[in-house]
C-alpha atoms as a PDB file:
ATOM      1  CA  UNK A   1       3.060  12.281  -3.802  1.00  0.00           C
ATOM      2  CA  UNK A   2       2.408  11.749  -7.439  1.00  0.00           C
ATOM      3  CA  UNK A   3       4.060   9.322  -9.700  1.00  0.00           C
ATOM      4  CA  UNK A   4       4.248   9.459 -13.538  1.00  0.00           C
ATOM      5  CA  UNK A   5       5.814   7.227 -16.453  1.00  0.00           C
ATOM      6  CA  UNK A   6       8.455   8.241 -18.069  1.00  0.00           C
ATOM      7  CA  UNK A   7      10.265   6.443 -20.995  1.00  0.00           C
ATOM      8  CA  UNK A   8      13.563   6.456 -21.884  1.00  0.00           C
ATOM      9  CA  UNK A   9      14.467   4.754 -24.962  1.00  0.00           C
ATOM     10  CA  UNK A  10      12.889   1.512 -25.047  1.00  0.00           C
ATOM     11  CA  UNK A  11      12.033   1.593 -21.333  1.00  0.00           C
ATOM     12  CA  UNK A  12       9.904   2.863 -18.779  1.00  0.00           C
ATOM     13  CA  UNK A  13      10.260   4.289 -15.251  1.00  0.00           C
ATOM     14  CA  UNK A  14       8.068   4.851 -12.461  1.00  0.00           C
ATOM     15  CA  UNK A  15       9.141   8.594 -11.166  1.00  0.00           C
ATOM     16  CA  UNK A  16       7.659   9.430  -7.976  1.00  0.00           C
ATOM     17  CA  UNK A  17       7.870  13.373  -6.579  1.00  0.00           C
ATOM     18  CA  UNK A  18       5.607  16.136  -4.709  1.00  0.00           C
ATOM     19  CA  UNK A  19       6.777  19.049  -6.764  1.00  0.00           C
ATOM     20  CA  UNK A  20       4.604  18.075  -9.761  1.00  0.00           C
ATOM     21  CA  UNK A  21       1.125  18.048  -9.822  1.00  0.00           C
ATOM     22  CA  UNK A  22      -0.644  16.698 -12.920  1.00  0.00           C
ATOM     23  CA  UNK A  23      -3.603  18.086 -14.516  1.00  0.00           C
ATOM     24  CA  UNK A  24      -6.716  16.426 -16.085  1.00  0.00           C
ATOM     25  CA  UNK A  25      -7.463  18.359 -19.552  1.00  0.00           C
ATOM     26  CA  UNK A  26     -10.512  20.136 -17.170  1.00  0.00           C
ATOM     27  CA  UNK A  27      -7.973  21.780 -15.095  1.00  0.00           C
ATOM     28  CA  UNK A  28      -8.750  19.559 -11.695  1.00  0.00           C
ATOM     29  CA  UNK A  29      -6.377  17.160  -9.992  1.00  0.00           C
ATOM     30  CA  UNK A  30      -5.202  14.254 -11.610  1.00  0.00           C
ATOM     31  CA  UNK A  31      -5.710  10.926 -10.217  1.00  0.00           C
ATOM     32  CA  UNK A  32      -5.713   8.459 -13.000  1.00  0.00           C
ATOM     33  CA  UNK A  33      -4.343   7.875 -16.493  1.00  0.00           C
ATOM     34  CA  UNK A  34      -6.067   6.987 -19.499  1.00  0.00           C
ATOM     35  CA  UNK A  35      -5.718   3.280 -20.434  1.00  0.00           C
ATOM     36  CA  UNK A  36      -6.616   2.819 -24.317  1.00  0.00           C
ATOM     37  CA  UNK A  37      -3.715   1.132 -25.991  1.00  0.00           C
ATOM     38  CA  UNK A  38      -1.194   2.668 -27.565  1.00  0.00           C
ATOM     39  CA  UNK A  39       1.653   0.762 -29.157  1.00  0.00           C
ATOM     40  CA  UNK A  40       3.186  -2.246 -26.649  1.00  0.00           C
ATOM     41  CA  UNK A  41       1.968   0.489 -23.875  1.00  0.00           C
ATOM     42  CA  UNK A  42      -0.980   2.485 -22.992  1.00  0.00           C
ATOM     43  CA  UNK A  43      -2.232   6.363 -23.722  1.00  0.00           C
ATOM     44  CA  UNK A  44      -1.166   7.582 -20.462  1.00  0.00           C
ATOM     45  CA  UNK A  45      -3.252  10.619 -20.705  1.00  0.00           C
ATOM     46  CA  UNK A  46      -3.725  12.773 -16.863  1.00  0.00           C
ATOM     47  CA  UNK A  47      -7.160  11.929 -15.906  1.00  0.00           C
ATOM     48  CA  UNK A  48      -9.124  13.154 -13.127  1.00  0.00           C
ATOM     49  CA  UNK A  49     -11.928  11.050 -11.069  1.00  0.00           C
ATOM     50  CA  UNK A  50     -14.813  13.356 -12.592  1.00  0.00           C
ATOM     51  CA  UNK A  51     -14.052  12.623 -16.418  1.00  0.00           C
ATOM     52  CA  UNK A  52     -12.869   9.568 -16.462  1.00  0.00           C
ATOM     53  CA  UNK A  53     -14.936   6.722 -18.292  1.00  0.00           C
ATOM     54  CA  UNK A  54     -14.599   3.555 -16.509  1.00  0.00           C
ATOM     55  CA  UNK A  55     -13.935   0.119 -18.647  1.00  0.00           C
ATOM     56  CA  UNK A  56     -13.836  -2.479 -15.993  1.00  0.00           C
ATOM     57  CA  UNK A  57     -11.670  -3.274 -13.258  1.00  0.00           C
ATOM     58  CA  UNK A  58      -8.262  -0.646 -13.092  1.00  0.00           C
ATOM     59  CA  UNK A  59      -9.126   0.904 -16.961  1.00  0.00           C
ATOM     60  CA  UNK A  60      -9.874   3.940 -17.183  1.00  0.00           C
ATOM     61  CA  UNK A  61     -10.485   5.817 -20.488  1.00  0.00           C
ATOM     62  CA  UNK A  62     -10.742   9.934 -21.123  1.00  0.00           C
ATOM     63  CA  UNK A  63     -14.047  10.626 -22.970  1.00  0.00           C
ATOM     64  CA  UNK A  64     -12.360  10.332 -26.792  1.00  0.00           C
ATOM     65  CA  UNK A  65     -11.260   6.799 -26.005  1.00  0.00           C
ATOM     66  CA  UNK A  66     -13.950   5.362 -24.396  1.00  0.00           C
ATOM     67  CA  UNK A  67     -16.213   6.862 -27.442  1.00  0.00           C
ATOM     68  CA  UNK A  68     -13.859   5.241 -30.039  1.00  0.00           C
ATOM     69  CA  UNK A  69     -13.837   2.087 -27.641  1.00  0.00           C
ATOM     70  CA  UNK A  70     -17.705   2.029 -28.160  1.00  0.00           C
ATOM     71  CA  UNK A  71     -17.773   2.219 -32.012  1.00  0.00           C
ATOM     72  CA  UNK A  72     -15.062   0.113 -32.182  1.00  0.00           C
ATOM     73  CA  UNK A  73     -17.622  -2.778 -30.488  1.00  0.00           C
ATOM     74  CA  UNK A  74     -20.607  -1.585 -32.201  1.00  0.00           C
ATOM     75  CA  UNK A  75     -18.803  -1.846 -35.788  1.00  0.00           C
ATOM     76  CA  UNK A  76     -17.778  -5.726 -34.447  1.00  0.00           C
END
């Protein structure tokens, strides 16, 4: 069973289904989502295990995040 966000409007809901099966940008699986902020939320992006960038406990970032994540500290 997979389970996405979806908003509507000013909300967000938590769909859960079998029929769709998301896809990191590498074509596998995807397991995760990408958790660099965007707006009051987060990116969202599909993520598989193999490309995700971890940034501590439960964030995960794809690979463009977690390089702007690292400039973003090295520029601090």
């Amino acid at each position: 069973m997979t389970c996405e966000h979806v908003r509507i409007g000013d909300y967000y809901a938590i769909v859960c289904g079998r029929d769709r099966v998301r896809r990191c940008a590498c074509g596998r699986r995807a397991t995760l989502l990408c958790d660099a902020p965007k707006g009051k939320g987060t990116y969202d992006k599909p993520l598989c295990q193999h490309c995700a960038v971890s940034g501590g406990p439960d964030r995960d970032f794809c690979p463009a995040h977690a390089d702007q994540a690292r400039q973003e500290r090295l520029e601090l």
